[in-house]
Protein backbone atom coordinates (compact mmCIF):
# COMPACT_ATOMS: atom_id res chain seq x y z
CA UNK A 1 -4.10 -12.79 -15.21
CA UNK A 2 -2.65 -9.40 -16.34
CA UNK A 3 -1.12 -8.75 -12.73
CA UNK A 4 2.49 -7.05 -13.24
CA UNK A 5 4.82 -9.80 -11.33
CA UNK A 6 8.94 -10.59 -10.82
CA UNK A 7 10.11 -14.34 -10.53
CA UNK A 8 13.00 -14.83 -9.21
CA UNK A 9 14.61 -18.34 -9.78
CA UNK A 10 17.15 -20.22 -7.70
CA UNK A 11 20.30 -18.94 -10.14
CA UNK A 12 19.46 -15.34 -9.36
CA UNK A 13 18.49 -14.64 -12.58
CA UNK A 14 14.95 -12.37 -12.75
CA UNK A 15 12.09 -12.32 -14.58
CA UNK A 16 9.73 -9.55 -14.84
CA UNK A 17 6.24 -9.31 -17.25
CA UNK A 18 2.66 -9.74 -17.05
CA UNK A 19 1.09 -13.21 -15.31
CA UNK A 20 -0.24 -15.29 -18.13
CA UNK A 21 -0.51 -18.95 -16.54
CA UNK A 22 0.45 -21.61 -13.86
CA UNK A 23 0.65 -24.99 -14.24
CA UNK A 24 1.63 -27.67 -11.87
CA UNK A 25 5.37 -27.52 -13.55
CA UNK A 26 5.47 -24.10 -15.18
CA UNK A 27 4.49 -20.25 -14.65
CA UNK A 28 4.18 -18.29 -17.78
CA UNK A 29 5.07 -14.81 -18.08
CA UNK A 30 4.69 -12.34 -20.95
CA UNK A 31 8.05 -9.75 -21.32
CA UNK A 32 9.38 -7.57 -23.65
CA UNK A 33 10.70 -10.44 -25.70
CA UNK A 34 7.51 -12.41 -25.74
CA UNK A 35 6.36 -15.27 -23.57
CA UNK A 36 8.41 -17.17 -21.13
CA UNK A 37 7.61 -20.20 -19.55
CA UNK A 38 9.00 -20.89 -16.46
CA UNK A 39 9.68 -24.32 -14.45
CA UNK A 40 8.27 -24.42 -10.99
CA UNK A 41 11.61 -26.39 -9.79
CA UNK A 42 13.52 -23.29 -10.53
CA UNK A 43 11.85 -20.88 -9.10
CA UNK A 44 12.77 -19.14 -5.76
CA UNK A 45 10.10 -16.30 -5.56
CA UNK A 46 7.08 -14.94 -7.37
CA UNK A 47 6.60 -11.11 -6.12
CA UNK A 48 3.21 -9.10 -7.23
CA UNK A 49 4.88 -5.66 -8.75
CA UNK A 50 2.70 -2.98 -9.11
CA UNK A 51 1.38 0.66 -7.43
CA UNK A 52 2.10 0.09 -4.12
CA UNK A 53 0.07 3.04 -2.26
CA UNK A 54 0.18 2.16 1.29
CA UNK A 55 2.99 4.62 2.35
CA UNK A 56 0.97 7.33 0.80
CA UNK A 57 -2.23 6.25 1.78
CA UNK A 58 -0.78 5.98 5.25
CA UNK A 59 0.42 9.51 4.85
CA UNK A 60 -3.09 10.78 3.90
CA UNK A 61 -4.67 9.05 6.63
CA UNK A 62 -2.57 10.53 9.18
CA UNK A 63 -3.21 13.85 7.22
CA UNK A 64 -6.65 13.64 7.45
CA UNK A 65 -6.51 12.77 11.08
CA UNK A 66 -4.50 15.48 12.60
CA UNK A 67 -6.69 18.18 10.85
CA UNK A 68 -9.64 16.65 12.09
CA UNK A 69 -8.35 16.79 15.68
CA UNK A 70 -7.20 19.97 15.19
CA UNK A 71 -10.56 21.26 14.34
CA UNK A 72 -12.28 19.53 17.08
CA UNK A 73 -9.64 20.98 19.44
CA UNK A 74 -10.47 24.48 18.10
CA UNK A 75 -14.21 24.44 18.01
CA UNK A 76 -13.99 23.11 21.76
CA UNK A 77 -11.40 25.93 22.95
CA UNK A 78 -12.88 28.74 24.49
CA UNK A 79 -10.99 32.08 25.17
CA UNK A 80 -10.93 30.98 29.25
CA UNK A 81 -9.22 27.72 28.37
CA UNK A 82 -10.05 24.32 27.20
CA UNK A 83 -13.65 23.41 28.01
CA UNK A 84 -13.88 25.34 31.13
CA UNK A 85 -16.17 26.05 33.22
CA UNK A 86 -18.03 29.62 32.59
CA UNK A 87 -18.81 30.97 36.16
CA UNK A 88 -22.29 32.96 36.29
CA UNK A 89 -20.85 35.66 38.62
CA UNK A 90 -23.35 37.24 40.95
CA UNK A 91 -27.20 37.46 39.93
C-alpha cells in the first residue's frame, strides 16, 4: 500500500494514484479525484511509478570506480615507469 503506480487498461485510457487494494476482480487506486476502483478484466498493465535511481546510481558507481583505479594506478607509478624494476647498480 502507498506505492505510487499507473494502470493502464485495455481502452488506453490511464490511471495514475497511490495503491490502495486488490481484489480478485478489482484494483483500487487513490487520485486526485478520490478513489477509483478498477476491474481486473480491463486492465492491460499495472506499472510501479516512482524515483527510479538506477541510471544515477549507475553513474556514481562508475564514478567511484574510475577514481579508485586511478588512485591505485598513481600510488603504483614510479618515476621509471609502471612497477618497474629498480636496478641496484654496482655495490
Amino acid at each position: 500500500m502507498g506505492q505510487k503506480i499507473q494502470v493502464v487498461e485495455f481502452n488506453a485510457k490511464k490511471h495514475s494514484g497511490t495503491f490502495e487494494s486488490a481484489s480478485d476482480s478489482a484494483i483500487i487506486i487513490r487520485d486526485a479525484s478520490g478513489e477509483a476502483s478498477l476491474q481486473k478484466q480491463d486492465v492491460r498493465s499495472v506499472e510501479l511509478l516512482g524515483s527510479n535511481h538506477r541510471m544515477r546510481h549507475t553513474l556514481i558507481g562508475a564514478g567511484v570506480g574510475a577514481g579508485a583505479g586511478a588512485a591505485i594506478c598513481a600510488g603504483a607509478w614510479e618515476s621509471r615507469g609502471f612497477l618497474a624494476e629498480r636496478d641496484p647498480g654496482p655495490r
